[in-house]
PDB file of N, CA and C in Angstrom:
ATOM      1  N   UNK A   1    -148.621  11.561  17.292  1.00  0.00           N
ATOM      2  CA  UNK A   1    -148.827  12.510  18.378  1.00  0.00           C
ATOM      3  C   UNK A   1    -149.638  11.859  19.490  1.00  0.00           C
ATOM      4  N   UNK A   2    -149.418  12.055  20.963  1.00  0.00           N
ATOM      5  CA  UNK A   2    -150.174  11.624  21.876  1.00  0.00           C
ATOM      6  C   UNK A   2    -151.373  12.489  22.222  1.00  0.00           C
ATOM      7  N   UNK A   3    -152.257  11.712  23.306  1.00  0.00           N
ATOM      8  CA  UNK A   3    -153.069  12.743  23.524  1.00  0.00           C
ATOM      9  C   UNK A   3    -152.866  14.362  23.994  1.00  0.00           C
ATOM     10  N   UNK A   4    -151.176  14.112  25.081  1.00  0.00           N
ATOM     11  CA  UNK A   4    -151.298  15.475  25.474  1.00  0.00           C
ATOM     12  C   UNK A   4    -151.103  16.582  24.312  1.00  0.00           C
ATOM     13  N   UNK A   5    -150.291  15.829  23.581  1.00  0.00           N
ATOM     14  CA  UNK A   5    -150.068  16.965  21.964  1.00  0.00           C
ATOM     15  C   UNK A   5    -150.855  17.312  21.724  1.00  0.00           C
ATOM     16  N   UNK A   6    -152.091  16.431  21.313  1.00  0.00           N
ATOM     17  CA  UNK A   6    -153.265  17.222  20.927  1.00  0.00           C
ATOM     18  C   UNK A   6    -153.815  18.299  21.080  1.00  0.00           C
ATOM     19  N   UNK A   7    -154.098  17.989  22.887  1.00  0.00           N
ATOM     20  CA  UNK A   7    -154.703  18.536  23.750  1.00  0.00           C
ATOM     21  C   UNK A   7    -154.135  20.531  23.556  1.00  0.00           C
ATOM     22  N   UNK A   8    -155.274  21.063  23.836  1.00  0.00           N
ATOM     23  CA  UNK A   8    -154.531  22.814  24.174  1.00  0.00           C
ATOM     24  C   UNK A   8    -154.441  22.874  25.415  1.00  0.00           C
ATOM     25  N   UNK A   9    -153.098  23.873  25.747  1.00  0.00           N
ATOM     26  CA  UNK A   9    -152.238  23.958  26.977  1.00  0.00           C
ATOM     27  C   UNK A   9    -153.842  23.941  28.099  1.00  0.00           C
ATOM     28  N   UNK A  10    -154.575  24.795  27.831  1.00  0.00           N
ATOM     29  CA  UNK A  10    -155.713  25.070  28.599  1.00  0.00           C
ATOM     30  C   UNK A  10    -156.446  23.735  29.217  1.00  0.00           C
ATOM     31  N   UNK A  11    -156.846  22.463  28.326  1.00  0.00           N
ATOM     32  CA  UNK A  11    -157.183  21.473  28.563  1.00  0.00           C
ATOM     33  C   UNK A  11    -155.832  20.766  29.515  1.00  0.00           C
ATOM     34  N   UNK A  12    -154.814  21.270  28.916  1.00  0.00           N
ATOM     35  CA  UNK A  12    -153.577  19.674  29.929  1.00  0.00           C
ATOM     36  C   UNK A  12    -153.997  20.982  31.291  1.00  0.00           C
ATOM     37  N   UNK A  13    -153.697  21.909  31.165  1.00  0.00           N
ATOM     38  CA  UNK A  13    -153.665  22.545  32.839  1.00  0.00           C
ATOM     39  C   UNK A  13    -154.978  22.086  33.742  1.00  0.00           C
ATOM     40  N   UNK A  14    -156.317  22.486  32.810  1.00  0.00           N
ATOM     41  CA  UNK A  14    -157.458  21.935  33.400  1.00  0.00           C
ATOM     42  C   UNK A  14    -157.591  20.521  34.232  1.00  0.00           C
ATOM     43  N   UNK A  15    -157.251  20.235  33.082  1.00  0.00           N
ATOM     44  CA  UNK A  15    -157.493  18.154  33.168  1.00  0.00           C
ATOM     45  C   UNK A  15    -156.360  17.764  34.687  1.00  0.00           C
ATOM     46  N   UNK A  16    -155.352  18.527  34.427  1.00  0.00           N
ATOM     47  CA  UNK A  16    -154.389  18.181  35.463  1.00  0.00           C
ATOM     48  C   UNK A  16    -155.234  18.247  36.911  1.00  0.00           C
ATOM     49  N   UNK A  17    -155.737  19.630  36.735  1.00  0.00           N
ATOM     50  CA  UNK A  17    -156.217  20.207  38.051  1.00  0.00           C
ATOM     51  C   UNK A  17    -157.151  19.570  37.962  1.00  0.00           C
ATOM     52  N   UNK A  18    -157.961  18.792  37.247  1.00  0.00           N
ATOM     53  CA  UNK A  18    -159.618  18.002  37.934  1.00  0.00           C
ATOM     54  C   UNK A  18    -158.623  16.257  38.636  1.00  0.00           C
ATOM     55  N   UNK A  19    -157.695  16.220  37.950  1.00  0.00           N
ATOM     56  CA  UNK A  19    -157.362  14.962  38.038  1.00  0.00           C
ATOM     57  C   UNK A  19    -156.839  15.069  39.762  1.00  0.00           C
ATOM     58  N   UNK A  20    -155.436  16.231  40.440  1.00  0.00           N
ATOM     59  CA  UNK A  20    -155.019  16.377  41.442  1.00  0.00           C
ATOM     60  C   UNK A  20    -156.375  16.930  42.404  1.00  0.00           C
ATOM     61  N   UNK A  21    -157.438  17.336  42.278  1.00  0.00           N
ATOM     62  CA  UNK A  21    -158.618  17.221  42.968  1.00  0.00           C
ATOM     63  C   UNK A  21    -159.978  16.355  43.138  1.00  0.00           C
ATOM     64  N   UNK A  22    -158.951  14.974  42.561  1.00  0.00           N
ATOM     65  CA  UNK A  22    -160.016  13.801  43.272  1.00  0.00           C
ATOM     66  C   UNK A  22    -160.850  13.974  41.985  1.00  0.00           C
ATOM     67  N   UNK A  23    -161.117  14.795  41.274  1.00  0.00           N
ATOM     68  CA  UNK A  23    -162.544  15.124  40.275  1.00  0.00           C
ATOM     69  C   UNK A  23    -162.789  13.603  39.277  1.00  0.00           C
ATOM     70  N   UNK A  24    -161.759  12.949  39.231  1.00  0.00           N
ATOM     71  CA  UNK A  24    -162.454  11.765  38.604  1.00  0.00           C
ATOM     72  C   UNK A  24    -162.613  10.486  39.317  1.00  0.00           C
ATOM     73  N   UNK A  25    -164.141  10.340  39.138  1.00  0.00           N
ATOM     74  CA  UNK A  25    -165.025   9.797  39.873  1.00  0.00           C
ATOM     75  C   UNK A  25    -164.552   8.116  39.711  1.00  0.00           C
ATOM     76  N   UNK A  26    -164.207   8.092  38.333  1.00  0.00           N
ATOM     77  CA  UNK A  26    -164.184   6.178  38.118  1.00  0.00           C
ATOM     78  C   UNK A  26    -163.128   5.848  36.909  1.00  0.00           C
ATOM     79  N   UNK A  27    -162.091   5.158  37.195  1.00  0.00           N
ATOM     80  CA  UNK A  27    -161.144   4.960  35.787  1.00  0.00           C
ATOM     81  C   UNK A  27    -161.346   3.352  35.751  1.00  0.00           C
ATOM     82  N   UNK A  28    -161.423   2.803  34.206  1.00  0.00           N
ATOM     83  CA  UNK A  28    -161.744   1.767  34.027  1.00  0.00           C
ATOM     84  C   UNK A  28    -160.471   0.999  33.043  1.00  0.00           C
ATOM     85  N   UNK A  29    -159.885   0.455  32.901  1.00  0.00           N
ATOM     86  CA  UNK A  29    -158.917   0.311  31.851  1.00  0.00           C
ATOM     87  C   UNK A  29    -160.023  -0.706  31.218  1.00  0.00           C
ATOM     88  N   UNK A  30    -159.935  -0.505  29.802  1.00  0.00           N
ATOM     89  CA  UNK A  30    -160.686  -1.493  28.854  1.00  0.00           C
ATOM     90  C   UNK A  30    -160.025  -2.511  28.152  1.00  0.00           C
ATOM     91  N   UNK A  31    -158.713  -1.684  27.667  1.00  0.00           N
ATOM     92  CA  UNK A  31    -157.985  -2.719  27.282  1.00  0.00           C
ATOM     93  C   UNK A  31    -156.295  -2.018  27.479  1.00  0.00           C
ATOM     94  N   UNK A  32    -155.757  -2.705  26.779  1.00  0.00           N
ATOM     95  CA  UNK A  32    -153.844  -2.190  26.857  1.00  0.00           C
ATOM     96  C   UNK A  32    -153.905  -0.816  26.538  1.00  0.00           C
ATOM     97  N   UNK A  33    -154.665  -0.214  25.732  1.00  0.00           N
ATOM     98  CA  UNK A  33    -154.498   1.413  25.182  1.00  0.00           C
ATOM     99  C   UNK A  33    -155.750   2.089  25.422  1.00  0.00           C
ATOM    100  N   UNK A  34    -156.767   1.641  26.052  1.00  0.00           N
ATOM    101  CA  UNK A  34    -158.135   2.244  26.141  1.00  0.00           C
ATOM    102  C   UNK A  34    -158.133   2.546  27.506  1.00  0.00           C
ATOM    103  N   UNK A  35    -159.056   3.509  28.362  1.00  0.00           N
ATOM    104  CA  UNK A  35    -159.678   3.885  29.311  1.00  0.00           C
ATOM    105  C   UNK A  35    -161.025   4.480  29.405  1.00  0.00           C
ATOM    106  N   UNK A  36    -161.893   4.238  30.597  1.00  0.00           N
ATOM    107  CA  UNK A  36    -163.244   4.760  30.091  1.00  0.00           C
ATOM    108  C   UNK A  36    -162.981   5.334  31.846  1.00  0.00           C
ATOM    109  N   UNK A  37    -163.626   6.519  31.843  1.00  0.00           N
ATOM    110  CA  UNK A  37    -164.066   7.096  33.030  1.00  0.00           C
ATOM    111  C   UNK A  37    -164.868   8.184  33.140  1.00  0.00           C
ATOM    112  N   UNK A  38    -165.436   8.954  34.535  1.00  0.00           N
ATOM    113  CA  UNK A  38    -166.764   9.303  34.747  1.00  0.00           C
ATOM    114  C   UNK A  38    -165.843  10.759  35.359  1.00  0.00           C
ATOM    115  N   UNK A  39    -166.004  11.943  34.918  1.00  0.00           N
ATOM    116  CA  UNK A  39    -165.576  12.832  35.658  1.00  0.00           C
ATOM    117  C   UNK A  39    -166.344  14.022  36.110  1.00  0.00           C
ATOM    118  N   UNK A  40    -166.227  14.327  37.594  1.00  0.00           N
ATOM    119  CA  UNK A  40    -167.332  15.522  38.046  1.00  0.00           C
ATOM    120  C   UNK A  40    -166.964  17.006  37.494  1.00  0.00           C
ATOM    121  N   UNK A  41    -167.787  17.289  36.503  1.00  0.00           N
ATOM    122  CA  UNK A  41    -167.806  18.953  35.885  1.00  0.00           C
ATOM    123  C   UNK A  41    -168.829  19.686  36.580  1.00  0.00           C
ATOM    124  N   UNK A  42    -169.142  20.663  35.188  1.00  0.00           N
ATOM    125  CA  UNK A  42    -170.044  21.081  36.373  1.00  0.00           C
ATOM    126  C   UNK A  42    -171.771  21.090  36.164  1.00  0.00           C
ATOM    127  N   UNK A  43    -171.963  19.832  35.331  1.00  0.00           N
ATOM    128  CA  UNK A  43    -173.189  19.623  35.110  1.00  0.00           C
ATOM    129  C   UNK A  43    -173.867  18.352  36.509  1.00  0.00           C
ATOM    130  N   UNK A  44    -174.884  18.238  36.315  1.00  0.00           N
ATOM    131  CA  UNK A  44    -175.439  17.789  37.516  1.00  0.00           C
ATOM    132  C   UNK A  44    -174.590  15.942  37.569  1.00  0.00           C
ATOM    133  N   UNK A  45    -174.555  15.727  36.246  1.00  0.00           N
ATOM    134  CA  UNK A  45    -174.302  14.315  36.145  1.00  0.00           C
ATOM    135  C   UNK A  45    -172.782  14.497  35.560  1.00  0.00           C
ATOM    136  N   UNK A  46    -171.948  13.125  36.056  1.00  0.00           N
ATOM    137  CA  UNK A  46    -170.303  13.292  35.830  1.00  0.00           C
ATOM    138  C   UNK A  46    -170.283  12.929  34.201  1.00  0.00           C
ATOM    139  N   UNK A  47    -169.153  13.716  33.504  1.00  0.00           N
ATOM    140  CA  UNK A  47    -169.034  13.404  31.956  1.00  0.00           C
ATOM    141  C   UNK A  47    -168.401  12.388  32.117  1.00  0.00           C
ATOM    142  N   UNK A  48    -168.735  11.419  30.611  1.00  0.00           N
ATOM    143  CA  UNK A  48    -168.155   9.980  30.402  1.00  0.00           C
ATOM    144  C   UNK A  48    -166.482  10.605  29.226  1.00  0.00           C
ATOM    145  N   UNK A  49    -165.916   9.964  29.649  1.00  0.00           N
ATOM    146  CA  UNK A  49    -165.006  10.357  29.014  1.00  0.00           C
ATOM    147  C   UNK A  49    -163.926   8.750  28.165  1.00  0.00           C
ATOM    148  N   UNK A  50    -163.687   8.855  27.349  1.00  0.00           N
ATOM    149  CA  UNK A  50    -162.842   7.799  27.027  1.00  0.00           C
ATOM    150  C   UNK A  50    -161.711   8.162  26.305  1.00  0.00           C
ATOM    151  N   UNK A  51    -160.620   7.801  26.529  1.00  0.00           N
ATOM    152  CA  UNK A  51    -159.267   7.775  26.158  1.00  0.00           C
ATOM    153  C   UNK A  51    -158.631   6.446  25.042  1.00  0.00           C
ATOM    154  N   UNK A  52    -158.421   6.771  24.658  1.00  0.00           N
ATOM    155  CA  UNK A  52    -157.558   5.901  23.476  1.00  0.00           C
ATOM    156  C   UNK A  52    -156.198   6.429  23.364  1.00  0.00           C
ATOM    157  N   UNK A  53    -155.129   5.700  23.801  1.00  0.00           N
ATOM    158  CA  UNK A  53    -153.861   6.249  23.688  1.00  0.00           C
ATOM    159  C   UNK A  53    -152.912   5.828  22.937  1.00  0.00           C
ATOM    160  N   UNK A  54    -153.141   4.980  22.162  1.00  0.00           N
ATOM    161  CA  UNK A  54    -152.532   4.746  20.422  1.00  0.00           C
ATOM    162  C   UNK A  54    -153.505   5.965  19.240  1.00  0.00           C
ATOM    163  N   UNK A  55    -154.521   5.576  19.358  1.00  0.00           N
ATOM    164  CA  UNK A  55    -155.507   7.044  18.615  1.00  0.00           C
ATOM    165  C   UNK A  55    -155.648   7.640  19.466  1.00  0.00           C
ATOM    166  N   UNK A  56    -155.294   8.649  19.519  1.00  0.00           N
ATOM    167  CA  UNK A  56    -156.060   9.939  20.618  1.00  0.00           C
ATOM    168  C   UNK A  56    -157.162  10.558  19.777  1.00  0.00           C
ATOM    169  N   UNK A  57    -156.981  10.511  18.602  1.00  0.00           N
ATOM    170  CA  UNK A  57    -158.269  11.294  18.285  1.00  0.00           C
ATOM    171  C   UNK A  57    -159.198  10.131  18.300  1.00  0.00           C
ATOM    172  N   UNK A  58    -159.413   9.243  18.388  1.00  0.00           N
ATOM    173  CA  UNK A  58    -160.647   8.187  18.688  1.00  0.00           C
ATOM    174  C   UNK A  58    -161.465   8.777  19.812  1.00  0.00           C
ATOM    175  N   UNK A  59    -160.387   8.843  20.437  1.00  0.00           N
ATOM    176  CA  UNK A  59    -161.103   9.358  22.250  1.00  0.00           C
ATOM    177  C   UNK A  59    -162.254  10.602  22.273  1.00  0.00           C
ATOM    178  N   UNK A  60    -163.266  10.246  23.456  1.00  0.00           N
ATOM    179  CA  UNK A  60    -164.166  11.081  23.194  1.00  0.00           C
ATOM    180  C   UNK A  60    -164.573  11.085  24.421  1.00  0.00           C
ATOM    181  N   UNK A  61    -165.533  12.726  24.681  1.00  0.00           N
ATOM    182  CA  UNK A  61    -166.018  12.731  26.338  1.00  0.00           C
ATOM    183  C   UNK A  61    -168.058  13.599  25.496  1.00  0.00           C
ATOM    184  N   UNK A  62    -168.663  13.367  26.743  1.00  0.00           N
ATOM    185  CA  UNK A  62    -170.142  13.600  26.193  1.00  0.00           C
ATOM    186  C   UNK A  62    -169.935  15.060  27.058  1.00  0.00           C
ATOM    187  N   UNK A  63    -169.078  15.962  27.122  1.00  0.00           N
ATOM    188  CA  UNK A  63    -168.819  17.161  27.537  1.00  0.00           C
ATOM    189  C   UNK A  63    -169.488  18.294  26.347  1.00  0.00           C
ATOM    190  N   UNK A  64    -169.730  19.306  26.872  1.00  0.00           N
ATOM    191  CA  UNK A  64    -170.478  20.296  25.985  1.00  0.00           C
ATOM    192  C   UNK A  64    -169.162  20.717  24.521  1.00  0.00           C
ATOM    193  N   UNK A  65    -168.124  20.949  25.785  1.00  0.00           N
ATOM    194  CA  UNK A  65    -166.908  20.990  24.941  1.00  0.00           C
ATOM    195  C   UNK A  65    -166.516  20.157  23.487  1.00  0.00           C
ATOM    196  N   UNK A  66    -166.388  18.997  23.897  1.00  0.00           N
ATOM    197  CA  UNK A  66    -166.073  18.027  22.948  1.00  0.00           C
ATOM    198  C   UNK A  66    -167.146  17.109  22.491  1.00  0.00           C
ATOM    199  N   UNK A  67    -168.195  17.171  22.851  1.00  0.00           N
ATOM    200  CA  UNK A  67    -169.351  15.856  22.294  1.00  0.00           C
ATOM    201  C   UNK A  67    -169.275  16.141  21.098  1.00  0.00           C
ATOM    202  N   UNK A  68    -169.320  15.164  19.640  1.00  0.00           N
ATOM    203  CA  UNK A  68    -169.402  15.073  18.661  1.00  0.00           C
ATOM    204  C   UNK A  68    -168.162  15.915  18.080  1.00  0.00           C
ATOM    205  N   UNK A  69    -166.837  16.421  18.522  1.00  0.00           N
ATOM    206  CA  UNK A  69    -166.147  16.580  17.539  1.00  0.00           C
ATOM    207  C   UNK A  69    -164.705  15.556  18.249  1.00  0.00           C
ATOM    208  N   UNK A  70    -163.689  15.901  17.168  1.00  0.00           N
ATOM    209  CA  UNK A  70    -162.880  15.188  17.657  1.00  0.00           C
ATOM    210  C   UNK A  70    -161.465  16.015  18.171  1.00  0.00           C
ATOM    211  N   UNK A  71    -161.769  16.722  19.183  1.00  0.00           N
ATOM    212  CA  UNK A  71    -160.682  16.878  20.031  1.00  0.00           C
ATOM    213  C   UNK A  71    -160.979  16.851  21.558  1.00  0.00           C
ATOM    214  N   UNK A  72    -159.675  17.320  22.063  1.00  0.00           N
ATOM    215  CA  UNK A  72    -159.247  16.805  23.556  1.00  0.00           C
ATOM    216  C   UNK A  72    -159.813  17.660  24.597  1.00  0.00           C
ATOM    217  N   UNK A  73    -160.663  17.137  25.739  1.00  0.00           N
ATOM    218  CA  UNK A  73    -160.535  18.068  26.453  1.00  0.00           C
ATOM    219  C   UNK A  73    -159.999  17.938  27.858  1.00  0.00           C
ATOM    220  N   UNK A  74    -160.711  18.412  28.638  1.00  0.00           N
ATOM    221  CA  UNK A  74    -160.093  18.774  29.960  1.00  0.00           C
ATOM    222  C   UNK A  74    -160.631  16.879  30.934  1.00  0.00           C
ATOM    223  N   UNK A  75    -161.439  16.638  30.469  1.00  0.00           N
ATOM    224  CA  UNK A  75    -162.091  15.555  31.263  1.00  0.00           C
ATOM    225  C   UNK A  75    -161.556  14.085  30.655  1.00  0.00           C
ATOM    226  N   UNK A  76    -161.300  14.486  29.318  1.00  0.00           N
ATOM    227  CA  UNK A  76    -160.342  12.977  28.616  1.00  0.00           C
ATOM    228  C   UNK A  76    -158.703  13.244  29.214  1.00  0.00           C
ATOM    229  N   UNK A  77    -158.275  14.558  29.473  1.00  0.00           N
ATOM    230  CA  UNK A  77    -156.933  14.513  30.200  1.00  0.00           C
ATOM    231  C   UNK A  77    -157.238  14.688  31.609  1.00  0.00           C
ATOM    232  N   UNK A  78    -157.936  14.526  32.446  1.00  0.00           N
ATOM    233  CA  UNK A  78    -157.695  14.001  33.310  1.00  0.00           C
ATOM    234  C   UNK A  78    -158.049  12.457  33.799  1.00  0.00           C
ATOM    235  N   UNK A  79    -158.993  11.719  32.953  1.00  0.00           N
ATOM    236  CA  UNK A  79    -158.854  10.354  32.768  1.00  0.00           C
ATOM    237  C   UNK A  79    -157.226   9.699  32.198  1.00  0.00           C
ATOM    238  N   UNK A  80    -156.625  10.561  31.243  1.00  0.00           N
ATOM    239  CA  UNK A  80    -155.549  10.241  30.674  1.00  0.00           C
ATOM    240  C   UNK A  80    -154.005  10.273  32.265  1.00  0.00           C
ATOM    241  N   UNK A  81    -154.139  11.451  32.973  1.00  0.00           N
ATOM    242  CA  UNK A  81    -153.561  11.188  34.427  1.00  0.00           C
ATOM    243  C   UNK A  81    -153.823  10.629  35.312  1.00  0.00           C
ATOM    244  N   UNK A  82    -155.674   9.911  35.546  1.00  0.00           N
ATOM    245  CA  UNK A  82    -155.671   9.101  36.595  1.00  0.00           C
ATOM    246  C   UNK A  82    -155.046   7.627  36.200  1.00  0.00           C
ATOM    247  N   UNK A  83    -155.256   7.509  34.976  1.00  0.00           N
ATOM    248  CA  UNK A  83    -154.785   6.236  34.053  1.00  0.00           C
ATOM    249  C   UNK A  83    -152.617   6.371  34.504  1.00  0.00           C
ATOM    250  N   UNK A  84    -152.347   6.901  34.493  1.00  0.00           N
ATOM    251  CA  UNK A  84    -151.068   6.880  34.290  1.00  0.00           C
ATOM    252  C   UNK A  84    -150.113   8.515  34.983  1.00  0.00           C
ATOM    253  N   UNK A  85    -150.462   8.215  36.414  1.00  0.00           N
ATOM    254  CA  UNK A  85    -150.182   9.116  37.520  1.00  0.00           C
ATOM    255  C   UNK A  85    -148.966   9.370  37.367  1.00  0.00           C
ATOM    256  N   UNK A  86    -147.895   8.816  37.072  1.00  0.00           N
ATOM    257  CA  UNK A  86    -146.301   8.687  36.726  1.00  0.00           C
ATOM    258  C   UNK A  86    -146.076   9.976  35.639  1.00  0.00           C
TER     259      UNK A  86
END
């Protein structure tokens, strides 16, 4: 399963909409299947978010949402669309 599978419809709609409003601040490719990026929510400082797209459940964001468990949210899918706009 990919990340968007994972993901609930609520997170791909979210993530879409932070991604088509500029909201992510910094995409980094780390390696062939990794991404690390910084996205503006709505805490004072942007969430770190990282993507893994062979494991999606590897991937993780320091969001209230998802810190310490392992699913998808709105700020790892929109790192997952600035990564791969197509």
């Amino acid at each position: 399963m990919g990340l968007l599978d994972l993901a609930s419809g609520k997170s791909v709609y979210r993530g879409y909409e932070y991604y088509v409003n500029n909201r992510v601040l910094f995409c980094e490719k780390i390696t062939d299947n990794q991404y690390l990026g910084a996205v503006e929510g709505t805490a004072d400082e942007p969430y770190e978010a990282f993507v893994d797209i062979v494991h999606p459940r590897k991937s993780y964001c320091n969001c209230p949402f998802a810190e310490g468990k392992r699913i998808i949210c709105k700020h790892q899918v929109a790192v997952f669309f600035k990564s791969f706009p197509e």
